[in-house]
Protein backbone atom coordinates (compact mmCIF):
# COMPACT_ATOMS: atom_id res chain seq x y z
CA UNK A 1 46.36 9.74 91.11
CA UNK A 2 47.36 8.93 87.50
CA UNK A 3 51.02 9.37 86.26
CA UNK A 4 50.06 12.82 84.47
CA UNK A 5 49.15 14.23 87.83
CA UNK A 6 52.01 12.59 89.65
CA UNK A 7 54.14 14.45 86.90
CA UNK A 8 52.76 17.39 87.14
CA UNK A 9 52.75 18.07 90.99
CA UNK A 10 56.63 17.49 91.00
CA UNK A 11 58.94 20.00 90.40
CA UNK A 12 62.40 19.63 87.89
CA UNK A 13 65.54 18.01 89.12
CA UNK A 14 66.44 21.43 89.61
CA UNK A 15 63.60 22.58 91.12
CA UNK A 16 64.12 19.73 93.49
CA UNK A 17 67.80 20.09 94.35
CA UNK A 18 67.46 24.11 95.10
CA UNK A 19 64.67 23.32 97.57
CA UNK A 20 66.43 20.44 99.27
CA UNK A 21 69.71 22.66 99.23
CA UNK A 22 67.55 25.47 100.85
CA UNK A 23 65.70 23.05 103.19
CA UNK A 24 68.78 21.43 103.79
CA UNK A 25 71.96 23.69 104.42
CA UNK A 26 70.29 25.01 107.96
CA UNK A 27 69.87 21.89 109.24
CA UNK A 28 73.49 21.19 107.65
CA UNK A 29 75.31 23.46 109.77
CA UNK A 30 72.99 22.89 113.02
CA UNK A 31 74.46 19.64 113.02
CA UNK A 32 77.60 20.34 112.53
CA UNK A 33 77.45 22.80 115.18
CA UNK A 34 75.30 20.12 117.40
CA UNK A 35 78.16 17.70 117.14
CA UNK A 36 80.67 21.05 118.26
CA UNK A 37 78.81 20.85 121.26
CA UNK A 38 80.47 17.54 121.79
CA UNK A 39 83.53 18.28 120.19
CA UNK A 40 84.13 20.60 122.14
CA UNK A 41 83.55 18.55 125.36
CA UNK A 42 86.27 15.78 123.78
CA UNK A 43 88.93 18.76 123.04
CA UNK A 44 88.77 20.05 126.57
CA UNK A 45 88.46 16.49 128.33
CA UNK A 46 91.95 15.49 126.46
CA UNK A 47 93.34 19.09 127.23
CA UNK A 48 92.53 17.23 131.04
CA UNK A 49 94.31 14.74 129.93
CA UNK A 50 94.16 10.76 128.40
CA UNK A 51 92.04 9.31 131.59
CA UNK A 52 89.62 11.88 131.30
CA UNK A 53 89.12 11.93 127.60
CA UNK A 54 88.91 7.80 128.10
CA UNK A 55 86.28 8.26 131.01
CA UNK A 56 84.57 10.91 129.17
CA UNK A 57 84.65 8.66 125.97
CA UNK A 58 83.22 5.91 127.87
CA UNK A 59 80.37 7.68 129.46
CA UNK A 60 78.99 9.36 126.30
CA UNK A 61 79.39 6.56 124.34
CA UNK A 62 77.26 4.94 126.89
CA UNK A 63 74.61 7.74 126.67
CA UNK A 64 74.29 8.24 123.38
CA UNK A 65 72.42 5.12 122.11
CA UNK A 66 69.80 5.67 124.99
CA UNK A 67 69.20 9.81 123.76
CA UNK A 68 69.19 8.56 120.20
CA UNK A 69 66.58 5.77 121.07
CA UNK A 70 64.52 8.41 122.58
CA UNK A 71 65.61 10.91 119.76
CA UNK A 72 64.50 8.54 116.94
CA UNK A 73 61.19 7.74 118.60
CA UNK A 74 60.46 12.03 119.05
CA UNK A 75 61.92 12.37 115.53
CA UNK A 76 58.52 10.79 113.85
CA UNK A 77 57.12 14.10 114.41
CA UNK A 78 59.06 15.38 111.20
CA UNK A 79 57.74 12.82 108.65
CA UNK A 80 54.07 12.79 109.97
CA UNK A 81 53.75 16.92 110.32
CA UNK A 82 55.35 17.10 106.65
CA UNK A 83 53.31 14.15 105.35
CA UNK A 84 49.88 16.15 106.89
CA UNK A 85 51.01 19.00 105.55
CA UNK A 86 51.19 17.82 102.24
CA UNK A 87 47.82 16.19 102.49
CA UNK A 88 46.39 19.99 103.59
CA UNK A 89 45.88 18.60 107.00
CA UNK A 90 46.75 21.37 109.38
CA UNK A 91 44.81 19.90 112.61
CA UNK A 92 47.10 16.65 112.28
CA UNK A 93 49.72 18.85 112.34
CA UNK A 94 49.56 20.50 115.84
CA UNK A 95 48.04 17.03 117.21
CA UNK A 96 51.83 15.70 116.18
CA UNK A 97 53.95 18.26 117.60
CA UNK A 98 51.64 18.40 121.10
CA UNK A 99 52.21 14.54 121.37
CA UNK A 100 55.51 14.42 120.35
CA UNK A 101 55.94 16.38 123.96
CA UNK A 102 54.43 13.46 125.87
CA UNK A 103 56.43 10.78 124.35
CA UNK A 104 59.51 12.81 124.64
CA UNK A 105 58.87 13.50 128.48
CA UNK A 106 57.67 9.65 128.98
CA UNK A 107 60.79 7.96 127.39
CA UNK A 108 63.26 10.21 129.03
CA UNK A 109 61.81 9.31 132.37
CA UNK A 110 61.91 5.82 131.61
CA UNK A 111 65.98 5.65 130.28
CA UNK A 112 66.59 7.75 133.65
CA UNK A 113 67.20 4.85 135.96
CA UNK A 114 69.15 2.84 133.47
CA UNK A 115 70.79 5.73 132.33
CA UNK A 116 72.29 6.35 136.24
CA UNK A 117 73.34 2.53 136.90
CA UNK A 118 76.37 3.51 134.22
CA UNK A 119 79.33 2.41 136.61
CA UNK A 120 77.72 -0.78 137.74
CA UNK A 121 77.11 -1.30 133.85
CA UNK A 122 80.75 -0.39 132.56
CA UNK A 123 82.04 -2.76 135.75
CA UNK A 124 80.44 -5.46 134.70
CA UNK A 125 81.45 -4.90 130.75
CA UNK A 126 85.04 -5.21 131.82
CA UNK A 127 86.58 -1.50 131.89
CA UNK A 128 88.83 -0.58 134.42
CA UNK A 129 87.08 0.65 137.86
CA UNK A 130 88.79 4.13 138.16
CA UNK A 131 87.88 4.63 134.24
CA UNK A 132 84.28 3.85 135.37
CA UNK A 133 84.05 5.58 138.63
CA UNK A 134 84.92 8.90 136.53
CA UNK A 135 82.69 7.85 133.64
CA UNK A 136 79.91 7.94 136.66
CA UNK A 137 80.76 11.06 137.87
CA UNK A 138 79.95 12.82 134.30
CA UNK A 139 76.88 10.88 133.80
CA UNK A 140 75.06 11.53 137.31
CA UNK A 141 74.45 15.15 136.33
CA UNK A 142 74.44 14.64 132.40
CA UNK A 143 71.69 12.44 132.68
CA UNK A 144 69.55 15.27 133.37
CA UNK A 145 69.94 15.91 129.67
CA UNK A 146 66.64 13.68 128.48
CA UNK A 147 64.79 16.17 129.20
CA UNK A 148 65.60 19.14 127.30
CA UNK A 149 67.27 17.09 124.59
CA UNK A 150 64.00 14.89 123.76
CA UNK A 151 62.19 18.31 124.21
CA UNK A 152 64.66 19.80 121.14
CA UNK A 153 64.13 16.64 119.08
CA UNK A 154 60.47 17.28 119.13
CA UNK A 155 60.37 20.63 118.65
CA UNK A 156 62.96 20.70 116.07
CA UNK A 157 61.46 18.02 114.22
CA UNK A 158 58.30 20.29 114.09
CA UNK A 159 59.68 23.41 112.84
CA UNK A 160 61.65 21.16 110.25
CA UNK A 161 59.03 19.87 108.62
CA UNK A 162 57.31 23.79 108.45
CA UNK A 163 60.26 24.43 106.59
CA UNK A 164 61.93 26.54 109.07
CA UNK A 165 65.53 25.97 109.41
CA UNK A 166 67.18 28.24 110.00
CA UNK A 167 65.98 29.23 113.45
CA UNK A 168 67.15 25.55 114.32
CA UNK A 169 70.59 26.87 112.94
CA UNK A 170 70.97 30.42 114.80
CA UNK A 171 69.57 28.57 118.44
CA UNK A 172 72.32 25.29 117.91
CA UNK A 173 75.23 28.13 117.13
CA UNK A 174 74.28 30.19 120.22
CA UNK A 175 74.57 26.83 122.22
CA UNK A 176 77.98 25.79 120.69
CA UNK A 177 79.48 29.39 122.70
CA UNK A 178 77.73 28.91 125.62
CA UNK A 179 78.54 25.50 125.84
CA UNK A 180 82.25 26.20 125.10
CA UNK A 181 82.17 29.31 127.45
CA UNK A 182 80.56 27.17 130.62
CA UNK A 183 83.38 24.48 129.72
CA UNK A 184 86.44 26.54 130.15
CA UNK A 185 85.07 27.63 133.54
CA UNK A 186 83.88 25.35 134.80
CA UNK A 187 86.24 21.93 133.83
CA UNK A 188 89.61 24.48 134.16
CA UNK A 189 88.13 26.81 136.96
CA UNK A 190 88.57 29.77 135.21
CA UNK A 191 86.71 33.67 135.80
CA UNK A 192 86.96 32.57 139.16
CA UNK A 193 84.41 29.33 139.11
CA UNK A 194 85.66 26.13 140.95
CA UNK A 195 87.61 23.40 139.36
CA UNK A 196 85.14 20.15 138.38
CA UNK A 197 86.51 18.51 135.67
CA UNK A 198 84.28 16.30 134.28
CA UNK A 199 81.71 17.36 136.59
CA UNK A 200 81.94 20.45 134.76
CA UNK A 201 81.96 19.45 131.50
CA UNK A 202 78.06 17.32 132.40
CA UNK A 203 76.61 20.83 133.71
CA UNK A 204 77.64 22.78 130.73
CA UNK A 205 76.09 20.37 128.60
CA UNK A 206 72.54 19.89 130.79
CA UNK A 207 72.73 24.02 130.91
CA UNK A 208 73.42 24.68 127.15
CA UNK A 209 70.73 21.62 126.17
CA UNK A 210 68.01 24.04 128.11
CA UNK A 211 68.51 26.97 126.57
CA UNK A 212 68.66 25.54 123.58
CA UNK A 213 65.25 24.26 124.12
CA UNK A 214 63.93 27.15 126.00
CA UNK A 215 64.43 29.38 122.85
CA UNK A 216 63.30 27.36 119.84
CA UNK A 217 59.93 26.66 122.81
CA UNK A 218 59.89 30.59 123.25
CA UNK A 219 60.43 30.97 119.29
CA UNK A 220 57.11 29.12 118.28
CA UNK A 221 55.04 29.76 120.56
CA UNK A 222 55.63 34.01 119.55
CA UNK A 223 56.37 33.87 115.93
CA UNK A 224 53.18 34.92 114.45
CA UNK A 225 53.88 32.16 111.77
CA UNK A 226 53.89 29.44 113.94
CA UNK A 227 51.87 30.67 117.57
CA UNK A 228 48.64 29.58 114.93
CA UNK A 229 49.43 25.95 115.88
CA UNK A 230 48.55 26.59 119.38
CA UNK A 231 51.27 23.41 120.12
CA UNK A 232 50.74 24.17 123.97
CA UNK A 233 47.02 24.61 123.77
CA UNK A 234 45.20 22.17 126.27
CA UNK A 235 48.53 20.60 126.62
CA UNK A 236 46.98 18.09 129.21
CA UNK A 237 44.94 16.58 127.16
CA UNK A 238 45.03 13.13 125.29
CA UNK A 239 45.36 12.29 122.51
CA UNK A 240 45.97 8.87 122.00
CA UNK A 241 46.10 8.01 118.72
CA UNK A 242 48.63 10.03 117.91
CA UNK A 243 50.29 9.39 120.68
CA UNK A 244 50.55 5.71 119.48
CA UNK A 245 51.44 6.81 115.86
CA UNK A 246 54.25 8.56 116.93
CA UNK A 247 55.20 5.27 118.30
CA UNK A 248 54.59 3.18 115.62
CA UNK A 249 56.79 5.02 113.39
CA UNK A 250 58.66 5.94 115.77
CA UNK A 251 59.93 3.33 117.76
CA UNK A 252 61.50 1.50 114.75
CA UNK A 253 63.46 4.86 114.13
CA UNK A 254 64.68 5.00 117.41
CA UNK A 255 66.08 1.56 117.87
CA UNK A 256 67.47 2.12 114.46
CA UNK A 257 69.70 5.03 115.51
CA UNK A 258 70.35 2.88 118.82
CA UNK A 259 71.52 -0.35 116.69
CA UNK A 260 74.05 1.89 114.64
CA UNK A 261 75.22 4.03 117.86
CA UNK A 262 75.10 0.90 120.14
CA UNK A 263 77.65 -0.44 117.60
CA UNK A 264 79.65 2.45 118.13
CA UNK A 265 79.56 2.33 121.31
CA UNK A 266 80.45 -1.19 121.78
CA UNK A 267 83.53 -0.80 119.44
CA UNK A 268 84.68 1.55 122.38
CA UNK A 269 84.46 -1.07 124.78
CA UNK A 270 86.30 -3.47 122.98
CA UNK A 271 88.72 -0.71 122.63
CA UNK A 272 88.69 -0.28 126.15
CA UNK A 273 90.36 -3.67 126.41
CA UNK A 274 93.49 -2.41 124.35
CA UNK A 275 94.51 0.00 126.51
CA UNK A 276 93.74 3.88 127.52
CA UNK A 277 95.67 5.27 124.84
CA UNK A 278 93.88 2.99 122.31
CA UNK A 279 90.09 3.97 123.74
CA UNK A 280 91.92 7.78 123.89
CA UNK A 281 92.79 7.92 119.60
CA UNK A 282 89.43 5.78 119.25
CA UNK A 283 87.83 9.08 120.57
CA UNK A 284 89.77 11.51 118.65
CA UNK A 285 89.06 9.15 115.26
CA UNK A 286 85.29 8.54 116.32
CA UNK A 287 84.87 12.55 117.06
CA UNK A 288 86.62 13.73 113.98
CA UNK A 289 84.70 10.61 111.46
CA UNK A 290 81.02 12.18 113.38
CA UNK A 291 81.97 15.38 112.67
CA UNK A 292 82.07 15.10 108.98
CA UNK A 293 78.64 12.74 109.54
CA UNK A 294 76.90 15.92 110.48
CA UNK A 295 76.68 16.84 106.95
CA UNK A 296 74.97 14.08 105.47
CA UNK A 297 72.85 13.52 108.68
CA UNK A 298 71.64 16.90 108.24
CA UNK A 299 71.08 16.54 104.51
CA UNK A 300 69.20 13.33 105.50
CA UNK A 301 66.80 15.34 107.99
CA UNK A 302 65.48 17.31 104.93
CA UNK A 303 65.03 14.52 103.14
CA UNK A 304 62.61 12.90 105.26
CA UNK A 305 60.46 16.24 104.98
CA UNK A 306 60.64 16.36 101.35
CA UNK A 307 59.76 12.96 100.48
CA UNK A 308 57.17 13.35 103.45
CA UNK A 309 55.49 16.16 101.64
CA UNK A 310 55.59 14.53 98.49
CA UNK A 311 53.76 11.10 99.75
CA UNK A 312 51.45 12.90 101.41
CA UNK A 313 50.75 15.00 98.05
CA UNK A 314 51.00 11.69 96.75
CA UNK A 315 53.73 12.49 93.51
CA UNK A 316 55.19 9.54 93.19
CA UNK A 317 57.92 11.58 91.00
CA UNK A 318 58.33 13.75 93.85
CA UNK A 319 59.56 10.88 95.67
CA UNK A 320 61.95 10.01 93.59
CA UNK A 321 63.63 13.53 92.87
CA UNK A 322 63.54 14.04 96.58
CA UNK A 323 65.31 10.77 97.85
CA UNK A 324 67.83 10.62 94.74
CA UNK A 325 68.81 14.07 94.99
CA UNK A 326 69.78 14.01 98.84
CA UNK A 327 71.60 10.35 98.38
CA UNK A 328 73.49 12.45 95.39
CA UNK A 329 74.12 15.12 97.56
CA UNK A 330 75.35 13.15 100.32
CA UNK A 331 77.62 9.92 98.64
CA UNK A 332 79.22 12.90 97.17
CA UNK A 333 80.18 14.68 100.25
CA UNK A 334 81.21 11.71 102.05
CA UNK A 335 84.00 11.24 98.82
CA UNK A 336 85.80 14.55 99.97
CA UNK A 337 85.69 13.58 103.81
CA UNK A 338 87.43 9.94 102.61
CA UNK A 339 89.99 11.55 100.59
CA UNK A 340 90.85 14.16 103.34
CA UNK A 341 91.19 11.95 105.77
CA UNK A 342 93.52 9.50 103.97
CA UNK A 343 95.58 12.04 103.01
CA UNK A 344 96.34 14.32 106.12
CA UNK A 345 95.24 12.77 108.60
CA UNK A 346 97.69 14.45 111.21
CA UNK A 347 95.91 17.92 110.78
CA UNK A 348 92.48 16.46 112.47
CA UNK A 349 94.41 14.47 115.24
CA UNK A 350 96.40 17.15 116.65
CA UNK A 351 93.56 19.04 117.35
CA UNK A 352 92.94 17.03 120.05
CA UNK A 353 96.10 15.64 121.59
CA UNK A 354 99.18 18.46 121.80
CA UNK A 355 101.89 16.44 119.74
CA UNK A 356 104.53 18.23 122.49
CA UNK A 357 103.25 16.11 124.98
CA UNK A 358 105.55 12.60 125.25
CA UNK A 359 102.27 11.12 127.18
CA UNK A 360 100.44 11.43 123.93
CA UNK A 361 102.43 10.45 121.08
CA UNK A 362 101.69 6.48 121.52
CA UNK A 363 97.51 7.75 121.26
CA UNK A 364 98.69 10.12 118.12
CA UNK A 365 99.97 7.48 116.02
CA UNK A 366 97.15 4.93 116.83
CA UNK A 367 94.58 7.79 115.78
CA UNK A 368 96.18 8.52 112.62
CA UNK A 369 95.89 5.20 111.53
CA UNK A 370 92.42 4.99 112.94
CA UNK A 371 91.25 8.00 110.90
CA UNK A 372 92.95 6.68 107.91
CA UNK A 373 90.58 3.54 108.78
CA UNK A 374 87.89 5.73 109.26
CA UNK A 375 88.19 7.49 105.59
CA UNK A 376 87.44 4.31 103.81
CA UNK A 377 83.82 3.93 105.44
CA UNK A 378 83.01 8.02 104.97
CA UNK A 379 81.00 6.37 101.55
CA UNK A 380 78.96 4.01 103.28
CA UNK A 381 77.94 5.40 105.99
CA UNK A 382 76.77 8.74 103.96
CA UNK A 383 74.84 6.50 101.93
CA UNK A 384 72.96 4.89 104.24
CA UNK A 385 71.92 7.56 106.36
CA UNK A 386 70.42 9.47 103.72
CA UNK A 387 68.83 6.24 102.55
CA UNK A 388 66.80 5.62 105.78
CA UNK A 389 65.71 8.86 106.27
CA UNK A 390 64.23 8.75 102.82
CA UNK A 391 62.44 5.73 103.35
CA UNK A 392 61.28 7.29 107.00
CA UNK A 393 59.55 9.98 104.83
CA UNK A 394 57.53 7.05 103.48
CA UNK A 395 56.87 5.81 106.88
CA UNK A 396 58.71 2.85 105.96
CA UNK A 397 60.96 2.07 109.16
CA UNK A 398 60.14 -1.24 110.27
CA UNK A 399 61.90 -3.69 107.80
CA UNK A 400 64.70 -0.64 107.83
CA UNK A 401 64.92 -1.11 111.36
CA UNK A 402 65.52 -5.08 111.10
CA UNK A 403 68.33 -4.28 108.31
CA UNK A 404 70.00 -2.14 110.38
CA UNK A 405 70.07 -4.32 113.38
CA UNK A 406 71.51 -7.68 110.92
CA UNK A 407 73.76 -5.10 109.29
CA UNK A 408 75.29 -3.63 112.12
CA UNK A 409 75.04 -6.17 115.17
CA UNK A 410 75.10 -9.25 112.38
CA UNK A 411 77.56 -8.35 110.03
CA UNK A 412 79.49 -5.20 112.02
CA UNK A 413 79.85 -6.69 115.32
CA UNK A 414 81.17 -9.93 114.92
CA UNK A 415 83.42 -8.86 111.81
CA UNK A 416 84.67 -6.53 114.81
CA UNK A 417 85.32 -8.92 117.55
CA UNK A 418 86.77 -11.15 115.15
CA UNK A 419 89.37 -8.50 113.75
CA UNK A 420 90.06 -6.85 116.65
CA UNK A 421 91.24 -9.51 118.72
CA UNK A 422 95.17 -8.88 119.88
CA UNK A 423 96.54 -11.47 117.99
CA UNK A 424 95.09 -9.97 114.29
CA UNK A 425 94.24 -6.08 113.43
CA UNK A 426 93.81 -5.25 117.09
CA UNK A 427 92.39 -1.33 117.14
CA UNK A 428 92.29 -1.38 113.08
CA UNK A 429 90.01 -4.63 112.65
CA UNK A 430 87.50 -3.30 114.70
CA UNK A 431 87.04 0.21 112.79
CA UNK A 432 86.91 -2.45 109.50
CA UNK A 433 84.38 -4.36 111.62
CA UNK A 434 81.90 -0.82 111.62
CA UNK A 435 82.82 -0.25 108.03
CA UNK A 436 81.34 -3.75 107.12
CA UNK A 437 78.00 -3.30 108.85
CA UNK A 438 77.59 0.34 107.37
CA UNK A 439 78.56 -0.98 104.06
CA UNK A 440 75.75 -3.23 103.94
CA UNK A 441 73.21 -1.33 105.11
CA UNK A 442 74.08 1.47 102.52
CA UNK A 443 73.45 -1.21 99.96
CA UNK A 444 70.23 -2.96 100.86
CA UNK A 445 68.75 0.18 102.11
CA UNK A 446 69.58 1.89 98.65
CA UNK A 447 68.25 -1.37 96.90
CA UNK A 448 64.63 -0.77 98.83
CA UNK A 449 64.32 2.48 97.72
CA UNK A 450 65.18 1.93 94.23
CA UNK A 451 62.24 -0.68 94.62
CA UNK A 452 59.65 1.22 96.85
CA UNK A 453 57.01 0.92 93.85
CA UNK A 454 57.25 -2.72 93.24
CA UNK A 455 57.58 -2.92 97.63
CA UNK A 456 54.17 -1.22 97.40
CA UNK A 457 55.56 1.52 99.93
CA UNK A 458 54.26 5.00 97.54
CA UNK A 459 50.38 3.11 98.06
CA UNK A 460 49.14 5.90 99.78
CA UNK A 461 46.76 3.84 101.94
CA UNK A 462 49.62 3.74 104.11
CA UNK A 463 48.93 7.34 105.38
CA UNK A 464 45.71 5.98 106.46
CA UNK A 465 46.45 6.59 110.21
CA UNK A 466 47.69 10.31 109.47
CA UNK A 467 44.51 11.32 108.06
């Protein structure tokens, strides 16, 4: 295609930012609701008190790099259905969606048994044994989540690269009150259900994940728009070359999102080691910093679907309006988060720890100064979300996978360890230990974008398995 045609089959900057703000804003909000689901969990664990928020800190911190490894693998689905449709290929795209089903249903059963050895795991990474044995207790019966989560990644990922949002939005809503209904009874024991804690906090997730599921399933499979796919047709079936494809690009998405949670996740066991009232205001700063996340995380899911559709059109200015826009979009956002955050940073805190409570005040003034921490990475880590999901719309995750991994276990990590040893920042110089590793992945990232021509990753040829 010469440039004249690339020009032409590109809409204005405009053009380009209405349709990623309309693509976008559903997914926006699901996210932000998605990530309610687990605020919602951390609010009511701390109303239990600081153990339980610690143990329930611990165990989804834990679980979370393993769903996001298998959510990052299902989550190729997205960039191939949007780069097929582009390319007019509407065979390819119910051959993606159908597979994306068998991966999601292989890798959950295969992070199952790791998944339930958590207590031997967090024994052996030095936290405390009752902190653990709790930690255990949540995770026996979350674990059951795989399923229906990977499930909703596929599925989700489909209808997201059809353009269909907003359906994605209304079904993640309707979970957030369920969720937060099933919580009060069953962690509290209220309208009469029994008293399990934490126990009850793991079922109302595993219970809101399948209906969540359930109705986006029930949703395509009926919507006249979308039953044409036939997604569930000859389900059995094989098809293994997609099946591998999804893979391929996959796999380097997943252990992407595993390398940047996973550093997460080891930051709250080395907070672990300063105390329960340090892991405690790690929580509330973590839960509060993800929250705000959601919003370029989101933006970055319809950016892989635009720039999909515009490889697989093959507009190389189409790439470019697409993946600038959303990095626009996003840097900006993450601005107002910092600002807010390092200026009131009591308003987010209390909503998790009641201020009236003596217990809590030592946890309160460690996660102010955490989320005042927290602020100064908002920038980064904005940026280089949105900048990896662009590239994933090129199918370019494999070099982004090995930047993320230097950036955040090579550069993150040990600036972490190093800082937030007792006798330096403690708690403080390992949240500047995370900002470091997202700071440089925002920047390399950015830089191979900015470079994708001379990189050679618009040559088309790369779609060669798609077609």
């Amino acid at each position: 295609m010469n440039a004249t045609d690339t020009t032409r089959t590109a809409p204005g900057w405009a053009a380009e930012l209405r349709a990623t703000f309309l693509l976008a804003w559903p997914l926006v909000v699901a996210q932000v609701a998605q990530n309610a689901l687990f605020t919602t969990d951390v609010i009511m664990m701390g109303w239990l008190g600081p153990e339980y928020l610690a143990a329930g800190t611990l165990a989804t911190s834990f679980f979370t790099p393993f769903l996001l490894l298998g959510g990052g693998i299902v989550s190729a689905v997205a960039p191939l259905a949007a780069q097929a449709l582009g390319a007019r290929q509407i065979k390819n795209v119910r051959r993606t969606a159908r597979q994306g089903f068998w991966v999601a249903i292989l890798v959950a059963t295969l992070l199952f048994p790791l998944i339930w050895q958590i207590e031997h795991i967090l024994l052996a990474a030095g936290q405390e044994p009752e902190l653990a044995r709790m930690a255990a207790q949540y995770m026996h019966i979350a674990v059951l989540v795989l399923y229906p989560g990977l499930g909703l990644f596929a599925i989700r990922s489909f209808l997201s690269a059809l353009g269909s949002t907003q359906i994605i939005l209304y079904v993640t809503i309707a979970g957030v009150i369920v969720n937060a209904g099933v919580n009060y009874a069953l962690i509290f024991g209220n309208f009469g259900f029994p008293r399990l804690e934490l126990q009850g906090a793991a079922i109302a997730t595993v219970l809101t994940n399948l209906l969540m599921f359930g109705l986006l399933l029930a949703y395509t499979l009926t919507h006249r728009k979308y039953r044409r796919f036939h997604i569930l047709v000859r389900f059995w079936k094989p098809d293994w070359l997609r099946f591998r494809e999804i893979f391929r690009i996959g796999t380097p998405i997943g252990l992407t999102l595993m390398a940047e949670v996973g550093m997460f996740a080891v930051a709250a066991i080395f907070m672990g080691w300063h105390g329960t009232d340090a892991l405690a205001a790690h929580a509330v700063a973590l839960q509060c910093a993800s929250f705000a996340f959601m919003v370029p995380l989101g933006l970055s899911m319809a950016a892989t679907v635009r720039v999909g559709l515009a490889f697989g059109a093959g507009s190389d200015r189409g790439i470019a309006q697409s993946g600038w826009v959303a990095m626009i979009i996003g840097t900006g956002f993450m601005v107002i988060t910092c600002v807010l955050f390092l200026t009131m940073p009591q308003v987010f805190t209390r909503l998790f720890l009641d201020p009236a409570d003596p217990g809590n005040l030592a946890a309160l003034a460690m996660a102010t100064t955490f989320l005042g921490v927290a602020g100064l990475f908002q920038i980064v880590d904005g940026a280089q979300v949105v900048a990896v999901h662009v590239l994933r719309g090129l199918n370019d995750t494999k070099i982004p996978m090995f930047i993320a991994l230097f950036g955040y276990w090579g550069v993150g990590m040990p600036v972490a360890w190093f800082l937030g040893s007792p006798d330096r920042l403690a708690g403080i110089g390992i949240w500047l230990g995370l900002a470091a590793g997202l700071a440089f992945c925002a920047v390399v990232l950015t830089a191979r974008f900015a470079l994708r021509d001379r990189l050679g990753l618009i040559d088309r040829r790369r779609m060669v398995a798609v077609a």
